[in-house]
Protein backbone atom coordinates (compact mmCIF):
# COMPACT_ATOMS: atom_id res chain seq x y z
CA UNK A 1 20.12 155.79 106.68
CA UNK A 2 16.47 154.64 106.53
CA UNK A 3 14.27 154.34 108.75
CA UNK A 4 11.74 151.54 109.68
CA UNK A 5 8.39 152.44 112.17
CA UNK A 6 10.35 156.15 112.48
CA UNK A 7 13.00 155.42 114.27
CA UNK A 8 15.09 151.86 113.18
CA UNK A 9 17.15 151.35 110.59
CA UNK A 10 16.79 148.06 108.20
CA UNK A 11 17.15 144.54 110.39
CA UNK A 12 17.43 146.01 113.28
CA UNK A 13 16.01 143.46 115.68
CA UNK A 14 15.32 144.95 119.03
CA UNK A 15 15.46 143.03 122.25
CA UNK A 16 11.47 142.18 122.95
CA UNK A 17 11.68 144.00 126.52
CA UNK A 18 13.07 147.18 124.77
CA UNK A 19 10.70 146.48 121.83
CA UNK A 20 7.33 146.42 124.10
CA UNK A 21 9.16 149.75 125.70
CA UNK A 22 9.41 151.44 122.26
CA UNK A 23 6.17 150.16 121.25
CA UNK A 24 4.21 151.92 124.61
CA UNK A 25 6.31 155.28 123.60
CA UNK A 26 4.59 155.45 120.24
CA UNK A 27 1.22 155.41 122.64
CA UNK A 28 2.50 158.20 124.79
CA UNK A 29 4.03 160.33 121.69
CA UNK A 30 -0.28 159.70 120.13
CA UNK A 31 -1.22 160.90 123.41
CA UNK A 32 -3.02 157.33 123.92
CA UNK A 33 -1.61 156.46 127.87
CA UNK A 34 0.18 158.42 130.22
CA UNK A 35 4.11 159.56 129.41
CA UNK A 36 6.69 157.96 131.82
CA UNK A 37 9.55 159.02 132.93
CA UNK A 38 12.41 157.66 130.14
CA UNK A 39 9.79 159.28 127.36
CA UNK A 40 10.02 162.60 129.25
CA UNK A 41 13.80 162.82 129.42
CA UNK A 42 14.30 162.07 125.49
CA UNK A 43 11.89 164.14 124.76
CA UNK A 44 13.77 166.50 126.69
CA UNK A 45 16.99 165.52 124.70
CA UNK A 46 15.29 165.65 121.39
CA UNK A 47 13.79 168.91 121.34
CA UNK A 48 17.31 170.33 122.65
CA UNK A 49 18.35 169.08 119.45
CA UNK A 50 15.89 170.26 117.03
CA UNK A 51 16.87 173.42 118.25
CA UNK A 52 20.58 172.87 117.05
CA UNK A 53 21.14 172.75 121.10
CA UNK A 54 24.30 169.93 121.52
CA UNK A 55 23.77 167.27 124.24
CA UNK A 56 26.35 165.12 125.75
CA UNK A 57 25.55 162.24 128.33
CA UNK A 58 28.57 160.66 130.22
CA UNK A 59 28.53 158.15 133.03
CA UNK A 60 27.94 154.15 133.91
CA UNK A 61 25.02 152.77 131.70
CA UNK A 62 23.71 156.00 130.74
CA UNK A 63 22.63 154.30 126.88
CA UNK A 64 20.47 152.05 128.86
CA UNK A 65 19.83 154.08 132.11
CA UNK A 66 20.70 151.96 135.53
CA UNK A 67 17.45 151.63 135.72
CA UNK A 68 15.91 150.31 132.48
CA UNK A 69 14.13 153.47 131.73
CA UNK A 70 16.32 155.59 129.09
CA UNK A 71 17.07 153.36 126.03
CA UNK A 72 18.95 156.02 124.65
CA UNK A 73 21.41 153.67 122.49
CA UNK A 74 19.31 150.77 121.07
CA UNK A 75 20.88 147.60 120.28
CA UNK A 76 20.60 145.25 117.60
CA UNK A 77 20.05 141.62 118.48
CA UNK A 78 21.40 139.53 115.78
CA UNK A 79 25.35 141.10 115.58
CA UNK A 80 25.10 143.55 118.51
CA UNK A 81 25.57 147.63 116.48
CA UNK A 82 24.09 150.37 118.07
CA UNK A 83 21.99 152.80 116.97
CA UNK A 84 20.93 156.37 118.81
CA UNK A 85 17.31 157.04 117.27
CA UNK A 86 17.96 160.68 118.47
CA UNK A 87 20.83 161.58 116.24
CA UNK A 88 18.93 161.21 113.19
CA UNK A 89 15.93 163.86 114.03
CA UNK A 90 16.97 166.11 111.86
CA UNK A 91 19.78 166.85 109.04
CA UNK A 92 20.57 170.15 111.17
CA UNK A 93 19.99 169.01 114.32
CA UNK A 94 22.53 169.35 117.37
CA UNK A 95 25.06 166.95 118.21
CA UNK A 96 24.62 163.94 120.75
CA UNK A 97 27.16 162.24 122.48
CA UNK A 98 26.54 159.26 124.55
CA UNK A 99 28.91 157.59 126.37
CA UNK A 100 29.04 154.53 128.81
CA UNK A 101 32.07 155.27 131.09
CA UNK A 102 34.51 153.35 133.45
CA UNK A 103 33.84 153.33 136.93
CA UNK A 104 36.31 155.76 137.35
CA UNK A 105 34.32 158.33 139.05
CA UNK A 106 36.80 161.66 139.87
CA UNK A 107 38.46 161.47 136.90
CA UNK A 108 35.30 161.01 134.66
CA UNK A 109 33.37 164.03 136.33
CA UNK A 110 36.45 165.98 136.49
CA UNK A 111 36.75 165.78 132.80
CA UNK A 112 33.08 166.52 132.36
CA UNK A 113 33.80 169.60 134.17
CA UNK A 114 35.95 170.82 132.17
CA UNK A 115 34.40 169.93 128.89
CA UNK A 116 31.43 172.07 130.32
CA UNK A 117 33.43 174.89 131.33
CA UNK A 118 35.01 175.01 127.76
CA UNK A 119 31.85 174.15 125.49
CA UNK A 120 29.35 176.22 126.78
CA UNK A 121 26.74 175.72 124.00
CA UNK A 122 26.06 171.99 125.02
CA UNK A 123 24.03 170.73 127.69
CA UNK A 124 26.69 168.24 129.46
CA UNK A 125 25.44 165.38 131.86
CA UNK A 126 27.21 163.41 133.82
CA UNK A 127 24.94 160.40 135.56
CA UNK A 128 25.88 158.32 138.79
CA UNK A 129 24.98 154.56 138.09
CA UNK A 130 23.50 154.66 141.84
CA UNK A 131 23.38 158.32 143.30
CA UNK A 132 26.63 156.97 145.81
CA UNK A 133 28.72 156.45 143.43
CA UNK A 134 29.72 160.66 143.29
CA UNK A 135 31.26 159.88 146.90
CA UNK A 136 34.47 158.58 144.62
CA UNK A 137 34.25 161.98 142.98
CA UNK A 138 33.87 163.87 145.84
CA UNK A 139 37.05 166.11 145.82
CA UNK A 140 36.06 167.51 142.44
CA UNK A 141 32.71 168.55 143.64
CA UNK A 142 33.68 170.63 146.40
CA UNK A 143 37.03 171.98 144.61
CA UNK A 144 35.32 173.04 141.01
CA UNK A 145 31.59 172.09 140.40
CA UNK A 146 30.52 174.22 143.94
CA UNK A 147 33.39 176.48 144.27
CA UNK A 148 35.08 176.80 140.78
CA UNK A 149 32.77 180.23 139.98
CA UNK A 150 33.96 181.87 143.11
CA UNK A 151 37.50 180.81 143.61
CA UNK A 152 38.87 181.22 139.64
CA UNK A 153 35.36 182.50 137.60
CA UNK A 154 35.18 179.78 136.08
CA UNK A 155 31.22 179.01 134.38
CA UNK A 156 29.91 175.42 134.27
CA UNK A 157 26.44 174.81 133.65
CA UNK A 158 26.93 171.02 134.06
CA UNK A 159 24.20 168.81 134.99
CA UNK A 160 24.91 165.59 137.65
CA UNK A 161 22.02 163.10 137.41
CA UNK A 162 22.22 161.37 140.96
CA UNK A 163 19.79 158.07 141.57
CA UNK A 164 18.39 159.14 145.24
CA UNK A 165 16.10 157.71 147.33
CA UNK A 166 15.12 154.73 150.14
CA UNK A 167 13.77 151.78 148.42
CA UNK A 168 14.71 149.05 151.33
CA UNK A 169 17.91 147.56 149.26
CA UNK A 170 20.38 148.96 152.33
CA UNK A 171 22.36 151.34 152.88
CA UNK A 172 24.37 151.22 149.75
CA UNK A 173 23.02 153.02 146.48
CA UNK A 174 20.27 154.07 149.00
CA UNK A 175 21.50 157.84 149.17
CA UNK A 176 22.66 160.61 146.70
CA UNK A 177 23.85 162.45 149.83
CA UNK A 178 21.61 165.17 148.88
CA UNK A 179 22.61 166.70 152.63
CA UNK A 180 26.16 167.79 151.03
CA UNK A 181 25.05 169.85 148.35
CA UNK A 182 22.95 171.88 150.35
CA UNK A 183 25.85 172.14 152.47
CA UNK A 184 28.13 173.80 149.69
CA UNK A 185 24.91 175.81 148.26
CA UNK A 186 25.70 179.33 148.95
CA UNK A 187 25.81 182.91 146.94
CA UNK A 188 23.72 181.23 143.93
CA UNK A 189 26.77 179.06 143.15
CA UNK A 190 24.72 176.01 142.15
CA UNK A 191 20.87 174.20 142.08
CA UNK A 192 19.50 171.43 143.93
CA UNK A 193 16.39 170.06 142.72
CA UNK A 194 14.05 167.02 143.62
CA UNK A 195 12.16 166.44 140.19
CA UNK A 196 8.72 164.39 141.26
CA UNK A 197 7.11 164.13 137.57
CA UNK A 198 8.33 163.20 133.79
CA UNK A 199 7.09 166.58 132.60
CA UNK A 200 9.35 168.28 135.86
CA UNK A 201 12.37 166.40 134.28
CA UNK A 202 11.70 167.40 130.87
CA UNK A 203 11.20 170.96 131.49
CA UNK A 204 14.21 170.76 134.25
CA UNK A 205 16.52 169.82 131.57
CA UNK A 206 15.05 172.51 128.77
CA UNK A 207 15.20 175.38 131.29
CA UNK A 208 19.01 174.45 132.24
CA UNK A 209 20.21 174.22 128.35
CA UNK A 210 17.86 177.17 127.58
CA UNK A 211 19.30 179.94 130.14
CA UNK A 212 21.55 182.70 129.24
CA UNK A 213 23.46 181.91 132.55
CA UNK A 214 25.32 178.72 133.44
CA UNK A 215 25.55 177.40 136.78
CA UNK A 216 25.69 173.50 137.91
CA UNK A 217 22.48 171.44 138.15
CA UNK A 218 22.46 168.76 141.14
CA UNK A 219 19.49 166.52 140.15
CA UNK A 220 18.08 163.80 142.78
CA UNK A 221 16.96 161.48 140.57
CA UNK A 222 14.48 158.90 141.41
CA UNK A 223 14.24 154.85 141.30
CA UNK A 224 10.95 153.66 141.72
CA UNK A 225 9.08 156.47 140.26
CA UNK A 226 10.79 155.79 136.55
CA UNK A 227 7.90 153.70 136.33
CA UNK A 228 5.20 154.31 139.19
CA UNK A 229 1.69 154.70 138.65
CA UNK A 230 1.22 158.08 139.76
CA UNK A 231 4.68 159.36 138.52
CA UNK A 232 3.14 160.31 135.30
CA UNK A 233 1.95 163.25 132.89
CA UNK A 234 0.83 164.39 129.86
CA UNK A 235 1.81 165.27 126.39
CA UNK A 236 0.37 168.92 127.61
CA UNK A 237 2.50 169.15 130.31
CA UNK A 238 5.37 169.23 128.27
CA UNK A 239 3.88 171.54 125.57
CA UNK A 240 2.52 173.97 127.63
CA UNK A 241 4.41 173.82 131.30
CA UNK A 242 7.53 174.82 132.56
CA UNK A 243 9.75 173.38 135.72
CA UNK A 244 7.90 174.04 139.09
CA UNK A 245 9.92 174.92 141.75
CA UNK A 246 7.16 174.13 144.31
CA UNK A 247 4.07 171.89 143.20
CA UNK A 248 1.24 173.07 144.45
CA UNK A 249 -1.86 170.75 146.82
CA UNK A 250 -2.85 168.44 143.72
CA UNK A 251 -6.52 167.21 145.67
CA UNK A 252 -8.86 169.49 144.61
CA UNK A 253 -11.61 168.31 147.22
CA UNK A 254 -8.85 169.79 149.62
CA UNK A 255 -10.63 173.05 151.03
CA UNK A 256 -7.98 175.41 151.96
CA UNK A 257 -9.73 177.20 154.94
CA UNK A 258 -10.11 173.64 156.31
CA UNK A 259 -6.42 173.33 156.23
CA UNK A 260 -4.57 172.80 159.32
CA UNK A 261 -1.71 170.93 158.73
CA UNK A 262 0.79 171.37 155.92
CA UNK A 263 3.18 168.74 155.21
CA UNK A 264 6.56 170.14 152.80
CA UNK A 265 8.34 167.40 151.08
CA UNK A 266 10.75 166.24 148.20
CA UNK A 267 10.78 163.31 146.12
CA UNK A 268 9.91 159.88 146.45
CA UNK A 269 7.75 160.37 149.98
CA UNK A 270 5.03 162.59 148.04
CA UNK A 271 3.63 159.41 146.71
CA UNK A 272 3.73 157.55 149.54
CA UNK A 273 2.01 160.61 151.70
CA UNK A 274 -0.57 160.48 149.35
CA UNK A 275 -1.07 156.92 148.85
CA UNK A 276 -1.43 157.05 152.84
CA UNK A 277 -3.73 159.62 152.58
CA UNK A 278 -6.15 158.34 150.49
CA UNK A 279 -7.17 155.47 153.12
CA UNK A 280 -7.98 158.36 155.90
CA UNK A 281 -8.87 160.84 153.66
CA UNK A 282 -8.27 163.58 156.45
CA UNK A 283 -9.41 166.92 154.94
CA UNK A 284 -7.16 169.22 157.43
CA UNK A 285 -3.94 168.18 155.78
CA UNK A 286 -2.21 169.53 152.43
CA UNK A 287 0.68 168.30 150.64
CA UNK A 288 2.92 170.64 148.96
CA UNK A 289 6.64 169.26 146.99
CA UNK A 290 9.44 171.43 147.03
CA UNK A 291 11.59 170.74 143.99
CA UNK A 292 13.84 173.18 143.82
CA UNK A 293 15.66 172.92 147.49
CA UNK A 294 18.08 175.88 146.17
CA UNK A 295 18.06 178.55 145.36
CA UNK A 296 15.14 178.55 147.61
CA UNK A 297 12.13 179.77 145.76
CA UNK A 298 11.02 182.42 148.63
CA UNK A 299 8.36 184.02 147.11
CA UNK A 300 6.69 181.11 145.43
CA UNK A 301 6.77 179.17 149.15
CA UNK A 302 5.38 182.89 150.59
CA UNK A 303 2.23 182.62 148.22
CA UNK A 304 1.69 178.49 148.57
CA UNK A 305 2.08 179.23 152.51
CA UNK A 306 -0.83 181.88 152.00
CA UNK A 307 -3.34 179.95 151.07
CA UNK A 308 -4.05 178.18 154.15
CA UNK A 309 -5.32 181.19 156.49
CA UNK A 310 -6.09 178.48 159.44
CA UNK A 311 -2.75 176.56 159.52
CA UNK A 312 -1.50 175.33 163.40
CA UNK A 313 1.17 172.69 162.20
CA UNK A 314 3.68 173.01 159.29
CA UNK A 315 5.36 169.60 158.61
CA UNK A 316 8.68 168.14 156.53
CA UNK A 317 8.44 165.15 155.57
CA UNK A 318 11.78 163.46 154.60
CA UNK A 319 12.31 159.39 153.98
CA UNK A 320 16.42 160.55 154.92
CA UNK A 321 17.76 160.25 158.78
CA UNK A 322 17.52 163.16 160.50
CA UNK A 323 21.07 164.28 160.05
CA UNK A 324 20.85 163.69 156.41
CA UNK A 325 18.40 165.02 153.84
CA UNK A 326 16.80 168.69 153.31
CA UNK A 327 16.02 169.29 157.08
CA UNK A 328 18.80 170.97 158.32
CA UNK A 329 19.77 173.22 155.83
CA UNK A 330 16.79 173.76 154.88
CA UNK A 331 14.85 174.57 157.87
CA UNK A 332 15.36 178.22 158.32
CA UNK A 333 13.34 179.02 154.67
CA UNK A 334 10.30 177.21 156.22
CA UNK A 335 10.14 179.62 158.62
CA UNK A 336 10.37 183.16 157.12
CA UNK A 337 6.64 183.65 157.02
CA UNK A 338 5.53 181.19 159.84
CA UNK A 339 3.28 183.34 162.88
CA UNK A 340 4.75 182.12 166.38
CA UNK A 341 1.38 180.10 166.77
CA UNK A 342 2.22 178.07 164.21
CA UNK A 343 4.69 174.83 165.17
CA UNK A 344 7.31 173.81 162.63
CA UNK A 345 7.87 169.71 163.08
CA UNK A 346 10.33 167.39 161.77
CA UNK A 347 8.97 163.76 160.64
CA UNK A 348 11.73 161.59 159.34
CA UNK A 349 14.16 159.16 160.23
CA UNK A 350 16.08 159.46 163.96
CA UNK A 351 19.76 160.65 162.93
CA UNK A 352 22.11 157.95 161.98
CA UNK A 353 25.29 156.92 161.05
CA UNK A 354 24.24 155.15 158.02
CA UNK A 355 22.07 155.87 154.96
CA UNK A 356 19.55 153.16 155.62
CA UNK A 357 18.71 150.01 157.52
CA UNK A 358 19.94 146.72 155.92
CA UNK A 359 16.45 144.81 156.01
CA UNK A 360 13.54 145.72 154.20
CA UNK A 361 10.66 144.81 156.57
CA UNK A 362 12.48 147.72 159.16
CA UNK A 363 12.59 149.95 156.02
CA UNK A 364 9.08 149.37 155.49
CA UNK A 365 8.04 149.31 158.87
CA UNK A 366 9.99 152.78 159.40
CA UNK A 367 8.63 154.13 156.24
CA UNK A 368 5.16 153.54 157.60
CA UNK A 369 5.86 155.77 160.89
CA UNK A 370 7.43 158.12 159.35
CA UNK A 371 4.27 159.00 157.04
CA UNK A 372 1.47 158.60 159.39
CA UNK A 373 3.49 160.95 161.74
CA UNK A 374 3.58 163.73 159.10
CA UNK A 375 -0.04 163.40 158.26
CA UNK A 376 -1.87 162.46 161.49
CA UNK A 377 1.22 163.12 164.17
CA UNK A 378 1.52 159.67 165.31
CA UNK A 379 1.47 156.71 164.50
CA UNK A 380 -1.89 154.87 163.10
């Protein structure tokens, strides 16, 4: 089939809001503005595929993406075909398969399962419309995707893409649950991770199709940062990084003997940590992202903990409740290398019953304590 601009075929009228999307990728692929998030995961997709990789993506809206960002199936405007610019790379490529399912959650995943378990050469996703939407499928994660491995030796290297994080739009499609898969993480069985950049996604994706060993990929994926300022990178990241399991203090006018508090995070918060911290611009306090939540990276948390000689206050920072989240199971890796001097804190949420308040002025307001408590600790 030909192609028009590289990647349409003839009269193929694109809606104008997914036009103006394709038209800023062609900036990002020149290296003329910064790459977002849906540029990064296709990227991802498409250089699986050059390399004869297969890729399969299963769940509600995945052609578009919940969230507007993916455009993986394009659309034609005058008598409504499809078209998937990404199976027609290459004459050799890998295969893609894209599929919008029912809302059928259990018995969608659990055939996703299975299709990883028997197919080992493609990369198999399976994406919750809102990160919530697993709790239908909840009795096939804890009987094969955490335990399948142990109990029968069965291999799955199948990814879940989960939407996670508070945005102040209630409790509903608020939370991924993110608590319960640390819960069932044990003997290397499966990963958690917290991507916070396009490039982390892109290489995230890569390193899981790319490994000679298959276990399940849990992926909190975010909302707001598909398209946030600051949730960007660069053509080079993608060439020439790799997933990081812990990103490193990204202010380079923070002095590391000067150091004295050390907030730990995931996700979403980062930016908001940072966006609080440029007002103060308090020199004692690092940020460091954890985005691999398990298997715990030890040593590369040893030698980030290392570089701050004069630390009194190590921090986590979570937008979650209390009794939800990374704290609780993760705590105890926080403090392998901590001196006695040094106090571990919790800032986050009180514990509660649900996964967020129902109005979004309390969201915001409790958003706003829970930062300035991790970087000052109190409130401003």
């Amino acid at each position: 089939m030909g192609l028009i601009d590289g990647y349409l075929p003839p009269e193929f009228e694109l809606h104008p809001r997914v036009s103006k999307i394709m038209d800023n990728r062609r900036k990002m692929a020149a290296g003329a503005t910064p790459l977002d998030w849906g540029f990064a995961e296709n990227m991802a997709y498409a250089t699986l595929l050059m390399d004869k990789k297969n890729v399969r993506l299963v769940g509600q809206d995945v052609g578009r993406g919940t969230f507007f960002h993916r455009h993986i199936i394009l659309h034609n405007q005058i008598n409504g075909d499809s078209y998937i610019p990404i199976k027609h790379l290459d004459i050799d490529q890998g295969r893609v398969q894209v599929f919008d399912s029912i809302l059928s959650e259990a018995g969608v995943l659990g055939f996703e399962y299975g299709y990883s378990s028997t197919v080992p050469e493609t990369l198999v996703i399976w994406e919750a419309q809102f990160g919530d939407f697993a709790n239908g499928a909840q009795v096939v994660i804890d009987q094969f995707i955490s335990s399948g491995e142990s109990k029968w030796g069965r291999l799955s290297g199948l990814v879940m893409l989960l939407p996670h994080g508070l945005e102040g739009q209630g409790p509903e499609h608020s939370s991924a649950r993110l608590e319960r898969y640390l819960q069932l993480s044990a003997d290397q069985n499966m990963q958690v991770c917290v991507p916070s950049t396009p490039a982390q996604i892109f290489h995230l994706l890569r390193r899981q199709a790319l490994r000679t060993y298959r276990k399940p990929l849990i992926v909190m994926s975010p909302k707001s940062l598909l398209r946030h300022k600051h949730a960007v990178s660069t053509l080079e990241d993608l060439v020439d990084g790799h997933f990081k399991t812990i990103i490193s203090e990204t202010n380079v006018s923070i002095i590391a003997e000067k150091v004295t508090r050390l907030v730990l995070c995931s996700g979403k918060v980062y930016y908001d940590l940072i966006e609080a911290r440029e007002h103060n611009n308090p020199n004692n306090v690092a940020i460091i992202r954890i985005e691999q939540l398990y298997p715990f990276p030890t040593a590369n948390f040893q030698a980030e903990f290392t570089k701050y000689p004069n630390l009194t206050t190590l921090v986590w920072c979570q937008e979650e409740a209390q009794n939800q989240g990374a704290w609780y199971q993760s705590r105890h890796n926080f403090t392998q290398f901590k001196p006695e001097h040094i106090e571990l804190t919790y800032c986050g949420r009180p514990a509660s019953s649900s996964p967020a308040v129902g109005s979004l002025a309390k969201h915001l307001e409790q958003q706003k304590e829970v930062v300035e408590k991790a970087l000052y600790g109190h409130s401003a």
